[in-house]
PDB file of N, CA and C in Angstrom:
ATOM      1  N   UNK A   1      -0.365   4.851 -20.585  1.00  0.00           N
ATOM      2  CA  UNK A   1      -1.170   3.940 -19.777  1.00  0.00           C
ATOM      3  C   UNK A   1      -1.094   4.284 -18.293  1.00  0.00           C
ATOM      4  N   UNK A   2      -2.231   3.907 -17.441  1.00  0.00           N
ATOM      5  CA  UNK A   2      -2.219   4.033 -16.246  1.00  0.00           C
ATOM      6  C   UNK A   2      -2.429   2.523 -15.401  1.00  0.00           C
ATOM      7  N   UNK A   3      -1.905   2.543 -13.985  1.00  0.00           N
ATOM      8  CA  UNK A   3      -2.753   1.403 -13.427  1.00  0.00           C
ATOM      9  C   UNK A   3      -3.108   1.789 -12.087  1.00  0.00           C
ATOM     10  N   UNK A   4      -3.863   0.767 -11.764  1.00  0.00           N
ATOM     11  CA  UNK A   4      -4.041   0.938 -10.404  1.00  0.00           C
ATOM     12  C   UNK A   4      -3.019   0.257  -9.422  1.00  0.00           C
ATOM     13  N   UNK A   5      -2.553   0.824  -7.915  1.00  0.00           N
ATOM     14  CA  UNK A   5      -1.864   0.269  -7.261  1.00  0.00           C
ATOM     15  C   UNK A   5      -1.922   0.358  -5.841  1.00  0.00           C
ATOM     16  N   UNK A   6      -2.026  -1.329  -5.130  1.00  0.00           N
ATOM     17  CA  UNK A   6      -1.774  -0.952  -3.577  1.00  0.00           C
ATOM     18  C   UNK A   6      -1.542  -1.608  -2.904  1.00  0.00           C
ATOM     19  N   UNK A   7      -1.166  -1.109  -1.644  1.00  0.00           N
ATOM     20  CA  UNK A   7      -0.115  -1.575  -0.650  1.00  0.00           C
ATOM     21  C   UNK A   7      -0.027  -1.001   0.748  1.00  0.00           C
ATOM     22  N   UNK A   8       1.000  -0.492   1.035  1.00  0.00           N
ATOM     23  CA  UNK A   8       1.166   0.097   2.649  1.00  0.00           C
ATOM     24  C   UNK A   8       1.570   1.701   1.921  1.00  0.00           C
ATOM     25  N   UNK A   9       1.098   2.614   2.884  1.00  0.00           N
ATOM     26  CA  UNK A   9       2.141   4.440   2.756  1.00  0.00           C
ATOM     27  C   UNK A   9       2.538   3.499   4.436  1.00  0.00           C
ATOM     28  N   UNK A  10       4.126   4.459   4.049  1.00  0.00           N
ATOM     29  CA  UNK A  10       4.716   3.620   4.746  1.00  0.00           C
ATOM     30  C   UNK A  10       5.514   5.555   5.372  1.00  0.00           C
ATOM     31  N   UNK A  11       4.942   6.240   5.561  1.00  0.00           N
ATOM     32  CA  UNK A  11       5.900   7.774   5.673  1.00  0.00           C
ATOM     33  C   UNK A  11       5.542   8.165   6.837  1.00  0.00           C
ATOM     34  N   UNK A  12       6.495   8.749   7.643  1.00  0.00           N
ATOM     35  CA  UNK A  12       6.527   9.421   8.693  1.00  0.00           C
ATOM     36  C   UNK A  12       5.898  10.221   9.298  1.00  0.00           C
ATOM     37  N   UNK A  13       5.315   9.549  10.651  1.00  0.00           N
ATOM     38  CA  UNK A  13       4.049   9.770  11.069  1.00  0.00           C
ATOM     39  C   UNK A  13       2.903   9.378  10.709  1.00  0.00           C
ATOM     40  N   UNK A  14       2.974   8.070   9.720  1.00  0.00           N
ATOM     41  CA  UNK A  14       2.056   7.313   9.582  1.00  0.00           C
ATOM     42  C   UNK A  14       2.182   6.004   8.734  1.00  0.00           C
ATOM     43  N   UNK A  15       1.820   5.066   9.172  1.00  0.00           N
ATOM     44  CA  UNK A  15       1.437   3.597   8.095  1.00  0.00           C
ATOM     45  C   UNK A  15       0.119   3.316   8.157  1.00  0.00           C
ATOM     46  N   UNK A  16      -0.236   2.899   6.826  1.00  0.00           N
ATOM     47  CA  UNK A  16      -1.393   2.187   6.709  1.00  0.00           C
ATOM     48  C   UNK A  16      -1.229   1.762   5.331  1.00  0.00           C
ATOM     49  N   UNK A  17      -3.138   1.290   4.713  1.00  0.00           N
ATOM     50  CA  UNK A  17      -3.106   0.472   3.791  1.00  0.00           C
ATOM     51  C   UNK A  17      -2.974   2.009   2.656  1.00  0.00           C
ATOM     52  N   UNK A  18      -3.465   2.149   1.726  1.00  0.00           N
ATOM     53  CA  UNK A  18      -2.858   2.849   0.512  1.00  0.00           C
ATOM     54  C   UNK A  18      -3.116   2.563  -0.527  1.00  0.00           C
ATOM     55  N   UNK A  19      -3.583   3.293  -1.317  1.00  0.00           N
ATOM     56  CA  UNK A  19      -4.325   3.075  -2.917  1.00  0.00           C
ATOM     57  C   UNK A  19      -3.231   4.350  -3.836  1.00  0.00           C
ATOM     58  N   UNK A  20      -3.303   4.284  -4.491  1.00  0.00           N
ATOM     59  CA  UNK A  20      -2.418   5.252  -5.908  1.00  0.00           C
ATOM     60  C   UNK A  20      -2.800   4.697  -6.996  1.00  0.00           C
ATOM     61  N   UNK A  21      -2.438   5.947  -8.275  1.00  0.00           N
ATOM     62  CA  UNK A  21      -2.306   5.435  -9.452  1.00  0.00           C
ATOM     63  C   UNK A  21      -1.164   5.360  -9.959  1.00  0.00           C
ATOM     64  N   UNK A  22      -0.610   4.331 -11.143  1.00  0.00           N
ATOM     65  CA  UNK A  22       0.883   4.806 -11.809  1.00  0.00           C
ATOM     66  C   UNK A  22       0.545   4.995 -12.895  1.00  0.00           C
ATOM     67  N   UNK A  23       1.381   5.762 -13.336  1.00  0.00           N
ATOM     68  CA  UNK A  23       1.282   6.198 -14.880  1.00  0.00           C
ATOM     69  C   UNK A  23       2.907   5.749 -15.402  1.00  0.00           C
ATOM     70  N   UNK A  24       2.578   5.437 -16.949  1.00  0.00           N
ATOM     71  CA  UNK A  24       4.131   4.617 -17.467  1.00  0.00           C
ATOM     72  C   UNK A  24       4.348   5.663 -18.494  1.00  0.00           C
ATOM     73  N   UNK A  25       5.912   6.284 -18.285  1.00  0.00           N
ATOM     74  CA  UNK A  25       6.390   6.811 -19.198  1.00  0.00           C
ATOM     75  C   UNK A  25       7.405   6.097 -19.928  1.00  0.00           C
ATOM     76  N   UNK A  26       7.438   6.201 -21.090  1.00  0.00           N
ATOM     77  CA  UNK A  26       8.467   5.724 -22.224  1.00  0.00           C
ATOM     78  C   UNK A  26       9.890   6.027 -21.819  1.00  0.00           C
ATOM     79  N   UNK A  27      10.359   5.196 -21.509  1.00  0.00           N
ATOM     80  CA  UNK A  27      12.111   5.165 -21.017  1.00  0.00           C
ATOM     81  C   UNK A  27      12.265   5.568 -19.380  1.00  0.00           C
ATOM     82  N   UNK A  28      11.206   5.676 -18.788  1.00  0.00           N
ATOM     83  CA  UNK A  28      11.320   5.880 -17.130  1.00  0.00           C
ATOM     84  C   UNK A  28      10.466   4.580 -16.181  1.00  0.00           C
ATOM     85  N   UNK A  29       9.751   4.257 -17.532  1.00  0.00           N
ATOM     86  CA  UNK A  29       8.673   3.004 -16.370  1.00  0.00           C
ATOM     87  C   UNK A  29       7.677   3.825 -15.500  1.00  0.00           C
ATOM     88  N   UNK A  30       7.121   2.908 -15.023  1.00  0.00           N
ATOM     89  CA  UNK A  30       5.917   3.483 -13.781  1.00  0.00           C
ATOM     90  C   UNK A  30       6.029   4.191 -13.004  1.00  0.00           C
ATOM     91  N   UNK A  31       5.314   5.186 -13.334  1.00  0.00           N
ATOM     92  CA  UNK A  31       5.832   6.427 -12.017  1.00  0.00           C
ATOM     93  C   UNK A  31       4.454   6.187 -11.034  1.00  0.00           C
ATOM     94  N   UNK A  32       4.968   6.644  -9.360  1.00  0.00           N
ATOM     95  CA  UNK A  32       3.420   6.684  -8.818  1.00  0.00           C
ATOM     96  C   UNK A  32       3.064   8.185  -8.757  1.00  0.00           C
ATOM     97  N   UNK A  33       2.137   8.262  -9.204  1.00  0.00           N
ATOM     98  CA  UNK A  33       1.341   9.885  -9.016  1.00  0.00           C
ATOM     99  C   UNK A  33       0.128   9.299  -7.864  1.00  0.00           C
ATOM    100  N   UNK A  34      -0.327  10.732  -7.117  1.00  0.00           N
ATOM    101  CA  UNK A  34      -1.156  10.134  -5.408  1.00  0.00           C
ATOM    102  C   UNK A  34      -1.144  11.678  -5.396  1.00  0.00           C
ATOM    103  N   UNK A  35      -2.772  11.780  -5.621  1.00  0.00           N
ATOM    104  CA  UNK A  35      -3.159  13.012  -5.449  1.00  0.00           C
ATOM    105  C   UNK A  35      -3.765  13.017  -3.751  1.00  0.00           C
ATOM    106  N   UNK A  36      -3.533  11.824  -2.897  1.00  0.00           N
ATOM    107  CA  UNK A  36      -3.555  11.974  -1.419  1.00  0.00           C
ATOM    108  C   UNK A  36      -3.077  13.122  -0.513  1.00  0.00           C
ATOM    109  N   UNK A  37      -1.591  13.252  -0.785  1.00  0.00           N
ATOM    110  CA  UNK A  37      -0.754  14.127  -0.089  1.00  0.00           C
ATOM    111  C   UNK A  37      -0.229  15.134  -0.881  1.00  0.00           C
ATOM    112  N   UNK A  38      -0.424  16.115  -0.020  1.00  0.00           N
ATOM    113  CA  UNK A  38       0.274  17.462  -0.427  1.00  0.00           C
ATOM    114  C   UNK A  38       1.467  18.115   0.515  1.00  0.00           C
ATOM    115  N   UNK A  39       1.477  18.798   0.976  1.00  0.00           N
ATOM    116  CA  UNK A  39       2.488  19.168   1.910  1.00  0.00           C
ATOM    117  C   UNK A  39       1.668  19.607   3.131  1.00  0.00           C
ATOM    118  N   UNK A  40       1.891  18.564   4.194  1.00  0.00           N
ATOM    119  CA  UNK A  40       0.969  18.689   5.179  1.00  0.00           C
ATOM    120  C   UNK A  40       1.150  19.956   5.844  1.00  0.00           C
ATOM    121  N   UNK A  41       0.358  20.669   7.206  1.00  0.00           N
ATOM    122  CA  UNK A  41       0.534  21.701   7.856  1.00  0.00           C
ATOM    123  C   UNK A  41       1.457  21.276   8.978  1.00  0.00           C
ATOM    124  N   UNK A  42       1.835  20.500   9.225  1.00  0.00           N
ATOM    125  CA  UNK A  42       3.218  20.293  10.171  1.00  0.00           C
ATOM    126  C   UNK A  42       4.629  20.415   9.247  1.00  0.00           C
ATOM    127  N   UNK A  43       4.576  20.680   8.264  1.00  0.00           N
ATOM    128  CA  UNK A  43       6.035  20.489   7.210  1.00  0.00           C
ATOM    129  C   UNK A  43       6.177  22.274   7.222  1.00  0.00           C
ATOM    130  N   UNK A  44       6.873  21.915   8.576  1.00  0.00           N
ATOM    131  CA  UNK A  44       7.472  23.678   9.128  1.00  0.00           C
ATOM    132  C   UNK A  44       8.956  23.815   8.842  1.00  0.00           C
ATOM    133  N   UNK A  45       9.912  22.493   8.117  1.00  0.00           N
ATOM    134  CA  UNK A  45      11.346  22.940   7.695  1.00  0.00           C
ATOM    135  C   UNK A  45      11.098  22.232   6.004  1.00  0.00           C
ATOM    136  N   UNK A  46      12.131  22.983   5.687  1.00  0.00           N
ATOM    137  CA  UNK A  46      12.349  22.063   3.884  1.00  0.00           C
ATOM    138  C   UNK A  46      12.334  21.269   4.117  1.00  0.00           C
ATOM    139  N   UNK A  47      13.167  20.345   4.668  1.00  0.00           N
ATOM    140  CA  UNK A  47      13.447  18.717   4.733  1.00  0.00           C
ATOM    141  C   UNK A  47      12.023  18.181   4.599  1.00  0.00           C
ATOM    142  N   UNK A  48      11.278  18.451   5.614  1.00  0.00           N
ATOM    143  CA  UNK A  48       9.404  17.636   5.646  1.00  0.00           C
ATOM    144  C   UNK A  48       9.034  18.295   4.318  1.00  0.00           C
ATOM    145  N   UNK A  49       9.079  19.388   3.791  1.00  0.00           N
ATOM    146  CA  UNK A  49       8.417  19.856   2.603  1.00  0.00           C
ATOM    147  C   UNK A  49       8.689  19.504   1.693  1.00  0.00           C
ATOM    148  N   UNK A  50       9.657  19.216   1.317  1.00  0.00           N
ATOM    149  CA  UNK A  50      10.443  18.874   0.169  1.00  0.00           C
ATOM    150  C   UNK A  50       9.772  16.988   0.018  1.00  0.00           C
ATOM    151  N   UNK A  51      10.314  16.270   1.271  1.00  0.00           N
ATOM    152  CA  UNK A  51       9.748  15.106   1.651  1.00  0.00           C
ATOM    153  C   UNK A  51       8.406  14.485   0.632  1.00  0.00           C
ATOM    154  N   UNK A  52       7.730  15.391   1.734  1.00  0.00           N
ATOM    155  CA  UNK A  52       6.022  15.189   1.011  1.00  0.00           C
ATOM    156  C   UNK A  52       5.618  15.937  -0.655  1.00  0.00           C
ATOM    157  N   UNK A  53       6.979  16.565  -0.962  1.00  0.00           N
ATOM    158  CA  UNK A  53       6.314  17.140  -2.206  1.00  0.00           C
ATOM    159  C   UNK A  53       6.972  16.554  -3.298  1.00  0.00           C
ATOM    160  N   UNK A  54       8.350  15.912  -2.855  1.00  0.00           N
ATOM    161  CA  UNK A  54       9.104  14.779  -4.161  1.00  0.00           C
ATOM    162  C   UNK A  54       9.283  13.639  -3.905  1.00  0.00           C
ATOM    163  N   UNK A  55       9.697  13.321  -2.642  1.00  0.00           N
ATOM    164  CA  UNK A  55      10.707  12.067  -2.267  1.00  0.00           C
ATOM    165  C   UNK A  55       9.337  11.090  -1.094  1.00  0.00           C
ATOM    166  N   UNK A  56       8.383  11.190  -1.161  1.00  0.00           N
ATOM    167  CA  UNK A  56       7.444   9.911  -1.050  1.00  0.00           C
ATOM    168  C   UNK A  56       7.384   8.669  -1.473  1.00  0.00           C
ATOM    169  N   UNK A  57       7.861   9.104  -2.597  1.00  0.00           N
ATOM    170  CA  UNK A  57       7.900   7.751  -3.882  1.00  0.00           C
ATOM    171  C   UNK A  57       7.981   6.469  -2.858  1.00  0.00           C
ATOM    172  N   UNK A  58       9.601   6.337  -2.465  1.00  0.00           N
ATOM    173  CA  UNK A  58      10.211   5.343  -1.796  1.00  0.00           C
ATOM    174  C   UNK A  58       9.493   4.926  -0.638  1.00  0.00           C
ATOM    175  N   UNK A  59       8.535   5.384   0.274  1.00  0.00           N
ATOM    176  CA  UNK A  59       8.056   4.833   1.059  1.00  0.00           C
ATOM    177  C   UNK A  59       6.502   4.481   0.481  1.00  0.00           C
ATOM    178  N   UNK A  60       6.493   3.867   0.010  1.00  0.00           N
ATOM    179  CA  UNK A  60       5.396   2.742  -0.584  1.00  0.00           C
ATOM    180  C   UNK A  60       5.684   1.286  -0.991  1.00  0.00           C
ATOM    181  N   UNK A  61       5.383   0.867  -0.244  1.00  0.00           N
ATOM    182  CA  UNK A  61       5.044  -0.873   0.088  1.00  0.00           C
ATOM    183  C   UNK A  61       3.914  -1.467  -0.892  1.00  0.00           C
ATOM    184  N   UNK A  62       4.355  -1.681  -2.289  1.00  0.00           N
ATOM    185  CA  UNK A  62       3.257  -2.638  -2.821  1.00  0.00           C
ATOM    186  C   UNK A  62       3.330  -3.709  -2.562  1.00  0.00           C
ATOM    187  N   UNK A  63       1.668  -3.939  -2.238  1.00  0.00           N
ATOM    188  CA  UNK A  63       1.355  -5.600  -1.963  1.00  0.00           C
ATOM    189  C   UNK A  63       0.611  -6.117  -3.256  1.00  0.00           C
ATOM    190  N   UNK A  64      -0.576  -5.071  -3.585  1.00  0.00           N
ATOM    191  CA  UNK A  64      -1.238  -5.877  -5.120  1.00  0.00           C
ATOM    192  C   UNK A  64      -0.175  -5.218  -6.399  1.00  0.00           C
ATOM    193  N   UNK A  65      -0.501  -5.969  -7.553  1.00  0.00           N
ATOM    194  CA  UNK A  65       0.067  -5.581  -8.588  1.00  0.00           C
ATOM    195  C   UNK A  65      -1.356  -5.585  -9.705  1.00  0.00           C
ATOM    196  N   UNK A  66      -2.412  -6.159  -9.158  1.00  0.00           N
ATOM    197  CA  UNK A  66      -3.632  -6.295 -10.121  1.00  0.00           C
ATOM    198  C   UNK A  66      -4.619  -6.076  -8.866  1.00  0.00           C
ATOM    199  N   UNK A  67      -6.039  -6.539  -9.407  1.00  0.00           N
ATOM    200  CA  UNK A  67      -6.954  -6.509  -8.975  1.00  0.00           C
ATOM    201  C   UNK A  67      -7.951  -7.252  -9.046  1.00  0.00           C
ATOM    202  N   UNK A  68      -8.829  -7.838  -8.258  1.00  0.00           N
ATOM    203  CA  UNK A  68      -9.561  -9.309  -8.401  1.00  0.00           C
ATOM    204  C   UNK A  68      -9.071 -10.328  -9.105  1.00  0.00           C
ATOM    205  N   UNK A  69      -8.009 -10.561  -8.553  1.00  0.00           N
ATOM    206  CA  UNK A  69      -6.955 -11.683  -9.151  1.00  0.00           C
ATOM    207  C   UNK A  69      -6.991 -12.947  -8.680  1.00  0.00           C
ATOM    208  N   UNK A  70      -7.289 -14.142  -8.895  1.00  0.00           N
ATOM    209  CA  UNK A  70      -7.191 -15.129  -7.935  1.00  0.00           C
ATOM    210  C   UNK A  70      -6.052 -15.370  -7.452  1.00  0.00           C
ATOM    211  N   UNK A  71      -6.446 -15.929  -6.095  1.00  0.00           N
ATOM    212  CA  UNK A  71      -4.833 -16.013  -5.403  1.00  0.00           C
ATOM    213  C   UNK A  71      -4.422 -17.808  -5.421  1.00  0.00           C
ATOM    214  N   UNK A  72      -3.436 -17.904  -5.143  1.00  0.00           N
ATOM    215  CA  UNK A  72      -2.724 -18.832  -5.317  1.00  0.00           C
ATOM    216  C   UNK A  72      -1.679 -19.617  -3.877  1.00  0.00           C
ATOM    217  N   UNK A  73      -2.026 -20.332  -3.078  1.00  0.00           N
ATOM    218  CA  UNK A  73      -3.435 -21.578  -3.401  1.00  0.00           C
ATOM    219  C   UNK A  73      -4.915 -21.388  -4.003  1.00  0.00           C
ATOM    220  N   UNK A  74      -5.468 -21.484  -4.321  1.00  0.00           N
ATOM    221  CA  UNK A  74      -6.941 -20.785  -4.451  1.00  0.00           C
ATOM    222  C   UNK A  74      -7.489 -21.112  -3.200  1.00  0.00           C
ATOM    223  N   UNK A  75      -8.622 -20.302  -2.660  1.00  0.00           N
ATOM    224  CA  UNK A  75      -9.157 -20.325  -1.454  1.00  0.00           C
ATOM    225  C   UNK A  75     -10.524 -21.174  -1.816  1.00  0.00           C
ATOM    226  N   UNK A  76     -10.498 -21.899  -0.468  1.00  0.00           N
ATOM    227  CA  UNK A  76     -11.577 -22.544  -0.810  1.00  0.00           C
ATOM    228  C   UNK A  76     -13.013 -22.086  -0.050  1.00  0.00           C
ATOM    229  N   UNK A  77     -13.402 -20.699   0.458  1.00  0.00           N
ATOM    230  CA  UNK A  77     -14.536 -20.371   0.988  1.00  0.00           C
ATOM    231  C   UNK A  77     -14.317 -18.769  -0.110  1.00  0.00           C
ATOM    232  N   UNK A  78     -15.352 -18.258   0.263  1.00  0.00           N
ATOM    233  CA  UNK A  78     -15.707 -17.047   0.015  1.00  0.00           C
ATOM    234  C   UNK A  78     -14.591 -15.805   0.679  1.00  0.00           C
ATOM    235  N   UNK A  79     -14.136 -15.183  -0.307  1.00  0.00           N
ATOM    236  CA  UNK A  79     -12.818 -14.306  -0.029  1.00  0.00           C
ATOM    237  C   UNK A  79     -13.824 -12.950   0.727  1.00  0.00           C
ATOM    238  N   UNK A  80     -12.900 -12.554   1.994  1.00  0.00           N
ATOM    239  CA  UNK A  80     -13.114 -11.135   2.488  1.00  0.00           C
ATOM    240  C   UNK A  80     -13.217 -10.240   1.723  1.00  0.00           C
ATOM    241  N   UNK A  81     -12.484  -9.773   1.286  1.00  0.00           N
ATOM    242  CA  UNK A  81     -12.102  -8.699  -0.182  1.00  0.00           C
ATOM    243  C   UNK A  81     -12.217  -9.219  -1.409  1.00  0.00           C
ATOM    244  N   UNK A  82     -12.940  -9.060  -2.326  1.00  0.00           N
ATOM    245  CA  UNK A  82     -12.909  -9.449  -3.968  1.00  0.00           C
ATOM    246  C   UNK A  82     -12.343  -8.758  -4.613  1.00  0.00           C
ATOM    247  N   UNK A  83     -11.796  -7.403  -4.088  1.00  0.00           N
ATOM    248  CA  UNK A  83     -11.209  -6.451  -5.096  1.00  0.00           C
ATOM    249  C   UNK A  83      -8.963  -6.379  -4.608  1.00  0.00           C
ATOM    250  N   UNK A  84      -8.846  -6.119  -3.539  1.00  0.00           N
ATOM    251  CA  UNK A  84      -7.918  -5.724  -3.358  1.00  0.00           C
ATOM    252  C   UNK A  84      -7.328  -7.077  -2.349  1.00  0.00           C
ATOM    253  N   UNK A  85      -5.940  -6.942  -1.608  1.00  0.00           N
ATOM    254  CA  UNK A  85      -5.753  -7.936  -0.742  1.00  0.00           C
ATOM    255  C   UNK A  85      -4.414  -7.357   0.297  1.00  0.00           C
ATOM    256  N   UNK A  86      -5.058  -6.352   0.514  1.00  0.00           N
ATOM    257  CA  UNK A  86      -3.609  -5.693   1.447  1.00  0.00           C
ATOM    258  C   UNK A  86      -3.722  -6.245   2.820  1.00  0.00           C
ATOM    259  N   UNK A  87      -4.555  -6.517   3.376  1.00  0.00           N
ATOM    260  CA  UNK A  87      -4.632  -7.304   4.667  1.00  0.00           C
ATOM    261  C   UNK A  87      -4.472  -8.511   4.459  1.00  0.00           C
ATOM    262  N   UNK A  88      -4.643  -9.089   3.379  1.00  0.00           N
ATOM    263  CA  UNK A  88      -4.365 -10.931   3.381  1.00  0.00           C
ATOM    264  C   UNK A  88      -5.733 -11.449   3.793  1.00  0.00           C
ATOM    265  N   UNK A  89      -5.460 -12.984   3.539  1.00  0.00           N
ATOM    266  CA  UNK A  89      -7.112 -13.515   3.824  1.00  0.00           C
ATOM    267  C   UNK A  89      -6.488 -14.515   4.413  1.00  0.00           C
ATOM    268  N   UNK A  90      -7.648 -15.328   5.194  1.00  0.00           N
ATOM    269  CA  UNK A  90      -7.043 -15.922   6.229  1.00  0.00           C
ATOM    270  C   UNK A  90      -8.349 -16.995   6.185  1.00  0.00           C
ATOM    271  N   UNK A  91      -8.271 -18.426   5.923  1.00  0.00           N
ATOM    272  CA  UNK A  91      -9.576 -19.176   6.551  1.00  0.00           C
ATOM    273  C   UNK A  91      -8.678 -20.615   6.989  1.00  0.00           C
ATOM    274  N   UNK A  92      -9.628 -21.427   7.134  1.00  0.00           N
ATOM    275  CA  UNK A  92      -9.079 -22.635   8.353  1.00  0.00           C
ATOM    276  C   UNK A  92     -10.298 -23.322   7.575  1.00  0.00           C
ATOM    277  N   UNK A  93     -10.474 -25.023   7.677  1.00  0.00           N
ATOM    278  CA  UNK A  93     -11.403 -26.255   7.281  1.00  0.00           C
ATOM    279  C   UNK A  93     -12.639 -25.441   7.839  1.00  0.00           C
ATOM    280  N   UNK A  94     -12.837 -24.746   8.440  1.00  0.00           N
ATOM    281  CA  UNK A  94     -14.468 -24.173   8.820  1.00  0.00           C
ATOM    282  C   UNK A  94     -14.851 -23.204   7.857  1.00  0.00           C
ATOM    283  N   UNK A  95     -14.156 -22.769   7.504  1.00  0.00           N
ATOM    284  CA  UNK A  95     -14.304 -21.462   6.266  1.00  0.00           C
ATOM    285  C   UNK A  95     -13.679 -20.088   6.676  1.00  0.00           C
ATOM    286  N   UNK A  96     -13.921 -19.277   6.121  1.00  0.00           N
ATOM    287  CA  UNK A  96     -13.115 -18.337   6.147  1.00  0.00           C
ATOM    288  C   UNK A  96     -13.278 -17.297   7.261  1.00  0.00           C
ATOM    289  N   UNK A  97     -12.048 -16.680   7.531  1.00  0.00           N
ATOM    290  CA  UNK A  97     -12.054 -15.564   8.878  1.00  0.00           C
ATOM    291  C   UNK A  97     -12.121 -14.106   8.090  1.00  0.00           C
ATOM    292  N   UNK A  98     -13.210 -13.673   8.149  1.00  0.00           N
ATOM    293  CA  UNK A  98     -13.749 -12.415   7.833  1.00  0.00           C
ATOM    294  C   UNK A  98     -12.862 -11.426   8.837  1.00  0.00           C
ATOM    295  N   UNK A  99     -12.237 -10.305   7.954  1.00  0.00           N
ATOM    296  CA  UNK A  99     -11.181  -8.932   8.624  1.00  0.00           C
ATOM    297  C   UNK A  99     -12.203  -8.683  10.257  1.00  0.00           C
ATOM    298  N   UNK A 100     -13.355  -8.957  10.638  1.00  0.00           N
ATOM    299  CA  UNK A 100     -13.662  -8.335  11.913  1.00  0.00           C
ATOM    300  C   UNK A 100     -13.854  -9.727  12.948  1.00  0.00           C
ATOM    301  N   UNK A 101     -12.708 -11.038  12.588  1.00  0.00           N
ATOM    302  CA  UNK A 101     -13.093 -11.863  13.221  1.00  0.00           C
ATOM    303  C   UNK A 101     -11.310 -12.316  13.657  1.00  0.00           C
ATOM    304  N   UNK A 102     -10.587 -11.438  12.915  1.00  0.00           N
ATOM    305  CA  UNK A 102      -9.116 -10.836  13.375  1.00  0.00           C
ATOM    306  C   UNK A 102      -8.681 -10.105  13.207  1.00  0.00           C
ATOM    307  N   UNK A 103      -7.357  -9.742  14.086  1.00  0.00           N
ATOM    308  CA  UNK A 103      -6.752  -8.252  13.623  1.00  0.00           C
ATOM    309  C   UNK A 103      -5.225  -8.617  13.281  1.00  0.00           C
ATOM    310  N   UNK A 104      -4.797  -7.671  12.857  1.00  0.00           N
ATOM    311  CA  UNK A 104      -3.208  -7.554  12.341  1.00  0.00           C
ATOM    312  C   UNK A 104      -2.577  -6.103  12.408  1.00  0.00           C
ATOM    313  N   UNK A 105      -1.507  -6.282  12.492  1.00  0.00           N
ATOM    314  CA  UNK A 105      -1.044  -4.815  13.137  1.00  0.00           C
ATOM    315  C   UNK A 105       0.961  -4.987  11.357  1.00  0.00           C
ATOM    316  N   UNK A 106       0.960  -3.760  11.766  1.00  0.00           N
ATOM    317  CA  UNK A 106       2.062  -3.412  11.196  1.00  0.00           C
ATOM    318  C   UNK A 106       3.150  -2.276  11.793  1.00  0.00           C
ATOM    319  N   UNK A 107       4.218  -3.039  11.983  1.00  0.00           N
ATOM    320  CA  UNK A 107       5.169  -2.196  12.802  1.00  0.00           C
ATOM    321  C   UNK A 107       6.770  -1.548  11.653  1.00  0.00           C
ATOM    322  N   UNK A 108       6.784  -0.628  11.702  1.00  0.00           N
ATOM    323  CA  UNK A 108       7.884  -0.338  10.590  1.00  0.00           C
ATOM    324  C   UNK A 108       9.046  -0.196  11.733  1.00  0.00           C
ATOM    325  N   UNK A 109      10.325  -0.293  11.526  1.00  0.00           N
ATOM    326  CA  UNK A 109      11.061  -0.447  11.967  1.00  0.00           C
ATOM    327  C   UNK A 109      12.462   0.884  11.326  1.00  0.00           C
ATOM    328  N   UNK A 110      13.048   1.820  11.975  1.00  0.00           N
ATOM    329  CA  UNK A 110      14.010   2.600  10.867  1.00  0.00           C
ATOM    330  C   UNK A 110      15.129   2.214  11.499  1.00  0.00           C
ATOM    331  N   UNK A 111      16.506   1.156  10.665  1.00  0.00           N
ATOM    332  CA  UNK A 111      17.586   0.825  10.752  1.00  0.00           C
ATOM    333  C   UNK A 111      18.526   2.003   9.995  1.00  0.00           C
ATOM    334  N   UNK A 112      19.003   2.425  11.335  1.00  0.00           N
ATOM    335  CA  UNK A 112      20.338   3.673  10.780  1.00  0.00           C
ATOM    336  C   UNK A 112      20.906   2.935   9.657  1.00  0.00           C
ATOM    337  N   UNK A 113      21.530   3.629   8.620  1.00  0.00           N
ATOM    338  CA  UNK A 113      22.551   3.353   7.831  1.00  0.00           C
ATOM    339  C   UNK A 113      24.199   3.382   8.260  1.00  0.00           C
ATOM    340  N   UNK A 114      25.274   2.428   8.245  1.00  0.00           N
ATOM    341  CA  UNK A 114      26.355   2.886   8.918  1.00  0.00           C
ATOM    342  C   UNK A 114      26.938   3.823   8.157  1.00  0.00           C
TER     343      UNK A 114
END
């Protein structure tokens, strides 16, 4: 089986929103496969190469787990997105705030390990 999945790429030298597929293997669970990235032209030592060619996995931020799902409160105007919800929806008693009537930002933060 496959699904669909998305959220934030959350990898170095870049965040944003992010689409993938997973595929489920028998005794490993959901793997993400993301025919997005390959080994970019700045991955001039192993460490970046290696990076982008195995160890991506971990920097992915899922936010959906489905797709055109109702959300919960249920909204009571007409949803921005019908398919996905990585930005969130946002309305007030007037109805709803359409993605170009606000913005939102995302800041990642890297806490050394001691």
């Amino acid at each position: 089986p496959a699904k669909w999945q998305s959220g934030f790429m959350l990898h170095p030298g870049g965040v944003n929103l992010h689409d993938w597929a997973e595929v489920y293997f028998e005794g490993v669970g959901w793997v993400p496969v993301d025919q997005s990235f390959g080994i970019p032209p700045f991955a001039e030592d192993n460490d970046t190469r290696y990076f982008f060619s195995n160890g991506i996995d971990a920097y992915r931020l899922i936010v959906n787990d489905d797709f055109s799902a109702p959300l919960v409160p249920e909204k009571h105007f007409t949803r921005s997105e019908t398919v996905d919800f990585q930005r969130g929806e946002v309305e007030w008693k007037g109805g709803n705030l359409y993605f170009d009537k606000w913005t939102w930002d995302i800041d990642v933060q890297i806490i050394p390990q001691k």
